[in-house]
PDB file of N, CA and C in Angstrom:
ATOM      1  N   UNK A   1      -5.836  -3.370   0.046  1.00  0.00           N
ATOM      2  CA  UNK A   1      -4.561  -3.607  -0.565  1.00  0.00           C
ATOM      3  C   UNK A   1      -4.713  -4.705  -1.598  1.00  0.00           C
ATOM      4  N   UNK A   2      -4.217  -4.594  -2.839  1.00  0.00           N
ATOM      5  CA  UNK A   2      -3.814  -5.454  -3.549  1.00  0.00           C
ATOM      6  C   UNK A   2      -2.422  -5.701  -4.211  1.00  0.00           C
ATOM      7  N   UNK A   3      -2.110  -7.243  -4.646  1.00  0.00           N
ATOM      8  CA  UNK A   3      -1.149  -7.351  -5.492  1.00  0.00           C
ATOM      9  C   UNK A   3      -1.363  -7.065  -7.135  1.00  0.00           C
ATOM     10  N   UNK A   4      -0.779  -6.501  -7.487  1.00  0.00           N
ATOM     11  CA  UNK A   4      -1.302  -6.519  -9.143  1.00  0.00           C
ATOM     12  C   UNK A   4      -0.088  -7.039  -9.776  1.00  0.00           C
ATOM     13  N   UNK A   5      -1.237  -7.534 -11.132  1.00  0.00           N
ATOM     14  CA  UNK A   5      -0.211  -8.275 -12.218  1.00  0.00           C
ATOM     15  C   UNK A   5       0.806  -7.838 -12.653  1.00  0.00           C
ATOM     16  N   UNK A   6       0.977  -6.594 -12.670  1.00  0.00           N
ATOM     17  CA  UNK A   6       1.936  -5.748 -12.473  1.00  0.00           C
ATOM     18  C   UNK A   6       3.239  -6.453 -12.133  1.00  0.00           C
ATOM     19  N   UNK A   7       2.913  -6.517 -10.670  1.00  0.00           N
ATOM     20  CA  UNK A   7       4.315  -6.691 -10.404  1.00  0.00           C
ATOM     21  C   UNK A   7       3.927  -5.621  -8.845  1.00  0.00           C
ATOM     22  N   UNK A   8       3.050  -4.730  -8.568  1.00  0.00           N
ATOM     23  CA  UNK A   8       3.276  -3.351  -7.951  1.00  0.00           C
ATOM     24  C   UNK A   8       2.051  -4.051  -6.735  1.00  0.00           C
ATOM     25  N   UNK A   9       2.326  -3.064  -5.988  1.00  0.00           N
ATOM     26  CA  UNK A   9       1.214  -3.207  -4.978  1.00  0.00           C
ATOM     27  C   UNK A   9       0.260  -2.206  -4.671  1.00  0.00           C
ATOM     28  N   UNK A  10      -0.487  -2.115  -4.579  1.00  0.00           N
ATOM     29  CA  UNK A  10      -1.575  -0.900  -4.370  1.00  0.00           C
ATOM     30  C   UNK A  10      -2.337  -0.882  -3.204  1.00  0.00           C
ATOM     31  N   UNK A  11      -2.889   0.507  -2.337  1.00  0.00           N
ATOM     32  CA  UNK A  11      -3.712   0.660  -1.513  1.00  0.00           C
ATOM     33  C   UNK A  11      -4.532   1.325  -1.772  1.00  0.00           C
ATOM     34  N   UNK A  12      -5.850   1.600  -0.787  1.00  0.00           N
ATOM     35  CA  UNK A  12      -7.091   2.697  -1.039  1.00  0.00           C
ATOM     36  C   UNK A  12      -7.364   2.569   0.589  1.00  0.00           C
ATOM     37  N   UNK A  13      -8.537   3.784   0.551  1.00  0.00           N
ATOM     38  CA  UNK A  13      -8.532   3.863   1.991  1.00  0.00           C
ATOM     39  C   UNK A  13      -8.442   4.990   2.742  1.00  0.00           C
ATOM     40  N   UNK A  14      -8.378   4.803   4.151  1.00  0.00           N
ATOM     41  CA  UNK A  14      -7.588   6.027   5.082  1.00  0.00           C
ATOM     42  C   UNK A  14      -6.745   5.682   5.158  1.00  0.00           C
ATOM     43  N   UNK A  15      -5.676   7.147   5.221  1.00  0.00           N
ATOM     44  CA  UNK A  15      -4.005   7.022   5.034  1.00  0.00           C
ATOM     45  C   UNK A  15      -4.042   7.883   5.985  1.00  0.00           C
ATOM     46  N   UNK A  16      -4.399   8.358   7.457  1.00  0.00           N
ATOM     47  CA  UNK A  16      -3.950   9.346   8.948  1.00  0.00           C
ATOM     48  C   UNK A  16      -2.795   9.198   9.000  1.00  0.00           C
ATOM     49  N   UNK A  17      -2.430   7.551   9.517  1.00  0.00           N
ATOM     50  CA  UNK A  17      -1.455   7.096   9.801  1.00  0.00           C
ATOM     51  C   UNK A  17      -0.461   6.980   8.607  1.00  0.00           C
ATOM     52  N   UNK A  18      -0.588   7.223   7.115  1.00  0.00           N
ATOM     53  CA  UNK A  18       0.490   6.910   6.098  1.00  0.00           C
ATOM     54  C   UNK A  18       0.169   5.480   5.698  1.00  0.00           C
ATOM     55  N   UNK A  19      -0.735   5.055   6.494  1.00  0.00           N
ATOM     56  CA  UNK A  19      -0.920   3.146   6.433  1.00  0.00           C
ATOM     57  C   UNK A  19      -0.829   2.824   4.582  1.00  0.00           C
ATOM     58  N   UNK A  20      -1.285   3.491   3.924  1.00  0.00           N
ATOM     59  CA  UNK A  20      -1.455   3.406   2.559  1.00  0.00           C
ATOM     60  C   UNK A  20       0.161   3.285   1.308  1.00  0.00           C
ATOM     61  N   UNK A  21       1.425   4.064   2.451  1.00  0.00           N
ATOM     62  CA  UNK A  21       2.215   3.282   1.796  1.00  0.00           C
ATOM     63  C   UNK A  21       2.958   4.022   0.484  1.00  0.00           C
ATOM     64  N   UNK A  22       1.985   5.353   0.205  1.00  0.00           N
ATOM     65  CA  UNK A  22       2.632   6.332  -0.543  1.00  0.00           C
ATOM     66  C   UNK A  22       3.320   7.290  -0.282  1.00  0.00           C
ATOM     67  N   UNK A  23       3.481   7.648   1.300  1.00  0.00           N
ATOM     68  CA  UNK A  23       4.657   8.346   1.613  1.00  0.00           C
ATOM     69  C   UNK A  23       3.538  10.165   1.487  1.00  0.00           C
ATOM     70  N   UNK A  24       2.385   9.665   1.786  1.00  0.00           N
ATOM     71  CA  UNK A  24       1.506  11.080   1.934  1.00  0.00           C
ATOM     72  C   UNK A  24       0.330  10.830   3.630  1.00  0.00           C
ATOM     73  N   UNK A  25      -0.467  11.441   3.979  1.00  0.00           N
ATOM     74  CA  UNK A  25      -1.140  11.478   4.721  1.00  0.00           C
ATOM     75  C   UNK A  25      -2.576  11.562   3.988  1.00  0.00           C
ATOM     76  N   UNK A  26      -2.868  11.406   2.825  1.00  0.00           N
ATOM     77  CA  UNK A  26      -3.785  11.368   1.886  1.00  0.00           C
ATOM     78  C   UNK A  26      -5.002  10.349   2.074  1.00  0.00           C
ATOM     79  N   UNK A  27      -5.837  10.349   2.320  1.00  0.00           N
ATOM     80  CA  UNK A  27      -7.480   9.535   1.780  1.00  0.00           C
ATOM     81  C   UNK A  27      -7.081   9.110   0.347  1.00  0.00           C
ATOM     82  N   UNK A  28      -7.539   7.760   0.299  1.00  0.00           N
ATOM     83  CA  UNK A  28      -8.009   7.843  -1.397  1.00  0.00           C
ATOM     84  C   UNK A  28      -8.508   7.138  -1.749  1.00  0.00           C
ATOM     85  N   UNK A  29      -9.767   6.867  -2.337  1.00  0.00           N
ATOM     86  CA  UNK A  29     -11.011   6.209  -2.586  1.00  0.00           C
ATOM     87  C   UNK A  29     -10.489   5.242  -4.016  1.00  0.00           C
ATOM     88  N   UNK A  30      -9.811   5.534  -4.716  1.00  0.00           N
ATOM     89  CA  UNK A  30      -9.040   4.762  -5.693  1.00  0.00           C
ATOM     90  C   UNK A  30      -7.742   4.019  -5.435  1.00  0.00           C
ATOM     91  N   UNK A  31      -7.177   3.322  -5.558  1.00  0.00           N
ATOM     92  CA  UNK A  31      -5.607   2.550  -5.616  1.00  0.00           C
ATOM     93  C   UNK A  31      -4.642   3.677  -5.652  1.00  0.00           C
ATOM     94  N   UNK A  32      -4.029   3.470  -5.036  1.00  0.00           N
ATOM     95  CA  UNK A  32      -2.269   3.964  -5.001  1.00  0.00           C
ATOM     96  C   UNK A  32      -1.434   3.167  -4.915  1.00  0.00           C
ATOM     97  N   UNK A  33      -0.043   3.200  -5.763  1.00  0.00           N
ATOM     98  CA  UNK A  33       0.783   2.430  -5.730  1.00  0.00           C
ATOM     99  C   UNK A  33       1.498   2.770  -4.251  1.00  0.00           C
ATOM    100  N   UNK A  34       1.987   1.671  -3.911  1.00  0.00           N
ATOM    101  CA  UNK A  34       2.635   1.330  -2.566  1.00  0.00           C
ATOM    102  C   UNK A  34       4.085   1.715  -3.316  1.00  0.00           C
ATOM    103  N   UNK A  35       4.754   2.595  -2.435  1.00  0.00           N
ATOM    104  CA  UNK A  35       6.347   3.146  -2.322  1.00  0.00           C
ATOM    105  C   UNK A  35       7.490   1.682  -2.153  1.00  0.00           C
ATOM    106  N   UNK A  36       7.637   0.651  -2.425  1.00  0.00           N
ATOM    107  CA  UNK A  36       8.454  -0.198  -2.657  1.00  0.00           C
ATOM    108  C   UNK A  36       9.951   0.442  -2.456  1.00  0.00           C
ATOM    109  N   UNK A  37      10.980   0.053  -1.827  1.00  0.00           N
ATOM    110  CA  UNK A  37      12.198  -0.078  -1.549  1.00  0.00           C
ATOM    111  C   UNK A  37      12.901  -0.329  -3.138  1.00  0.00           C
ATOM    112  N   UNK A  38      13.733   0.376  -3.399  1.00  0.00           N
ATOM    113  CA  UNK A  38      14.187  -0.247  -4.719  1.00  0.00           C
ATOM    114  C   UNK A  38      14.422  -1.717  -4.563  1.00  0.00           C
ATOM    115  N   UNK A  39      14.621  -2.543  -5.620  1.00  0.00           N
ATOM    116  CA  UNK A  39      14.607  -3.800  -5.811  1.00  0.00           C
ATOM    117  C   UNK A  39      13.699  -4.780  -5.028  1.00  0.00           C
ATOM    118  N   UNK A  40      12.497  -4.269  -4.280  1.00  0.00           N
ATOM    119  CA  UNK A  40      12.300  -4.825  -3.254  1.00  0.00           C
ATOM    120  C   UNK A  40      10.816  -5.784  -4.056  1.00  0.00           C
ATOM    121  N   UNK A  41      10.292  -6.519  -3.950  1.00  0.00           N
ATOM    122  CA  UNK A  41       8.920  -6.773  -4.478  1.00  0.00           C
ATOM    123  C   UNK A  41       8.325  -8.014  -3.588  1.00  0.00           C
ATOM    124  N   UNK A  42       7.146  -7.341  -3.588  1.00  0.00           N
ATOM    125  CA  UNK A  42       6.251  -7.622  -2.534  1.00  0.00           C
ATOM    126  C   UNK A  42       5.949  -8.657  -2.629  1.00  0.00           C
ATOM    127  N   UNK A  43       5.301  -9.997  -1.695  1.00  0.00           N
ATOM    128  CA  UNK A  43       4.515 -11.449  -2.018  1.00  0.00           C
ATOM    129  C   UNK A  43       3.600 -11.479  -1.141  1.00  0.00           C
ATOM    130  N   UNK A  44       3.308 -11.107  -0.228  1.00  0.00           N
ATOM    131  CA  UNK A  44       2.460 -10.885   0.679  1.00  0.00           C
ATOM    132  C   UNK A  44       1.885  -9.961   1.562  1.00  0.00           C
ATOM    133  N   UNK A  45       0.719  -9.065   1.358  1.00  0.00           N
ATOM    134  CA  UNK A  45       0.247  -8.217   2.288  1.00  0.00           C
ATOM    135  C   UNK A  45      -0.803  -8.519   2.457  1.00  0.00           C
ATOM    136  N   UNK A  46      -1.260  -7.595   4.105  1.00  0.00           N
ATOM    137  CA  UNK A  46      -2.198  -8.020   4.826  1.00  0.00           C
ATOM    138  C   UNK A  46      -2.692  -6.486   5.356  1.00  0.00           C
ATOM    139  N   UNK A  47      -3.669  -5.737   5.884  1.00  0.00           N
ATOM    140  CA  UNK A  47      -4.310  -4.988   6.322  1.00  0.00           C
ATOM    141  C   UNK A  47      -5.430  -4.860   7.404  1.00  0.00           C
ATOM    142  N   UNK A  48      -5.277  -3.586   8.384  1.00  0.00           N
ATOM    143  CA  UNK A  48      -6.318  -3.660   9.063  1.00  0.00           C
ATOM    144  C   UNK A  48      -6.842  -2.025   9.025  1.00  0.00           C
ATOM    145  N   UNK A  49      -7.441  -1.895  10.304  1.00  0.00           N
ATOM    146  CA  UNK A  49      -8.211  -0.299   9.760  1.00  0.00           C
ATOM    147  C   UNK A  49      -6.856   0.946  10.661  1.00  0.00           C
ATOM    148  N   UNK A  50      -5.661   0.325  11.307  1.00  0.00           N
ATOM    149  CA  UNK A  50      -4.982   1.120  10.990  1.00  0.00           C
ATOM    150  C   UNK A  50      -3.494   0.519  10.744  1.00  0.00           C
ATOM    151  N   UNK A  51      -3.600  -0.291  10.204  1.00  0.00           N
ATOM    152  CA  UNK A  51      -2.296  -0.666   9.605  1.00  0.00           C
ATOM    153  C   UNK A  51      -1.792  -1.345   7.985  1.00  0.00           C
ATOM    154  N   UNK A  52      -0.883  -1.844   7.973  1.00  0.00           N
ATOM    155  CA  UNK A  52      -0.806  -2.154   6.520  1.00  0.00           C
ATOM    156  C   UNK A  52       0.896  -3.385   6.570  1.00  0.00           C
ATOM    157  N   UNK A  53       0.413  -3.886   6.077  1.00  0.00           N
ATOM    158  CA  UNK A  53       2.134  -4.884   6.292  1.00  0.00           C
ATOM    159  C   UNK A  53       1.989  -5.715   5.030  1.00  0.00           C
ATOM    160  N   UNK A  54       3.648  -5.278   4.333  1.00  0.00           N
ATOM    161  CA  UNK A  54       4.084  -5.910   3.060  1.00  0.00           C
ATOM    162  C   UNK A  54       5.251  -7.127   3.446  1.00  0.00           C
ATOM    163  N   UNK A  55       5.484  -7.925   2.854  1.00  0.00           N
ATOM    164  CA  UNK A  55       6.423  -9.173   3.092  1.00  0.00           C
ATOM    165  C   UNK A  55       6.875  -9.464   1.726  1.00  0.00           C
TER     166      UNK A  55
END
């Protein structure tokens, strides 16, 4: 997981669990933007090998 300058948050990875945050069950060896709540923006995330948590 990263924060980007953006503004956005991104994952890569295994997604079984959805842990990745795009709202798919998808693998993906590149970044995906994380599905954000409208107005919502992220300051802190953290990851493990099956989870994912935004703050």
């Amino acid at each position: 997981m990263a924060l980007g300058s953006d503004g956005n948050t991104y994952a890569w990875g295994q997604n079984y669990y959805g842990q990745l945050g795009d709202g798919t069950n998808t693998d993906s060896n590149t970044p995906v933007q994380v599905q954000a709540p409208a107005g919502v923006t992220f300051t802190s995330i953290s990851g493990g090998g099956l989870h994912s948590v935004a703050l």
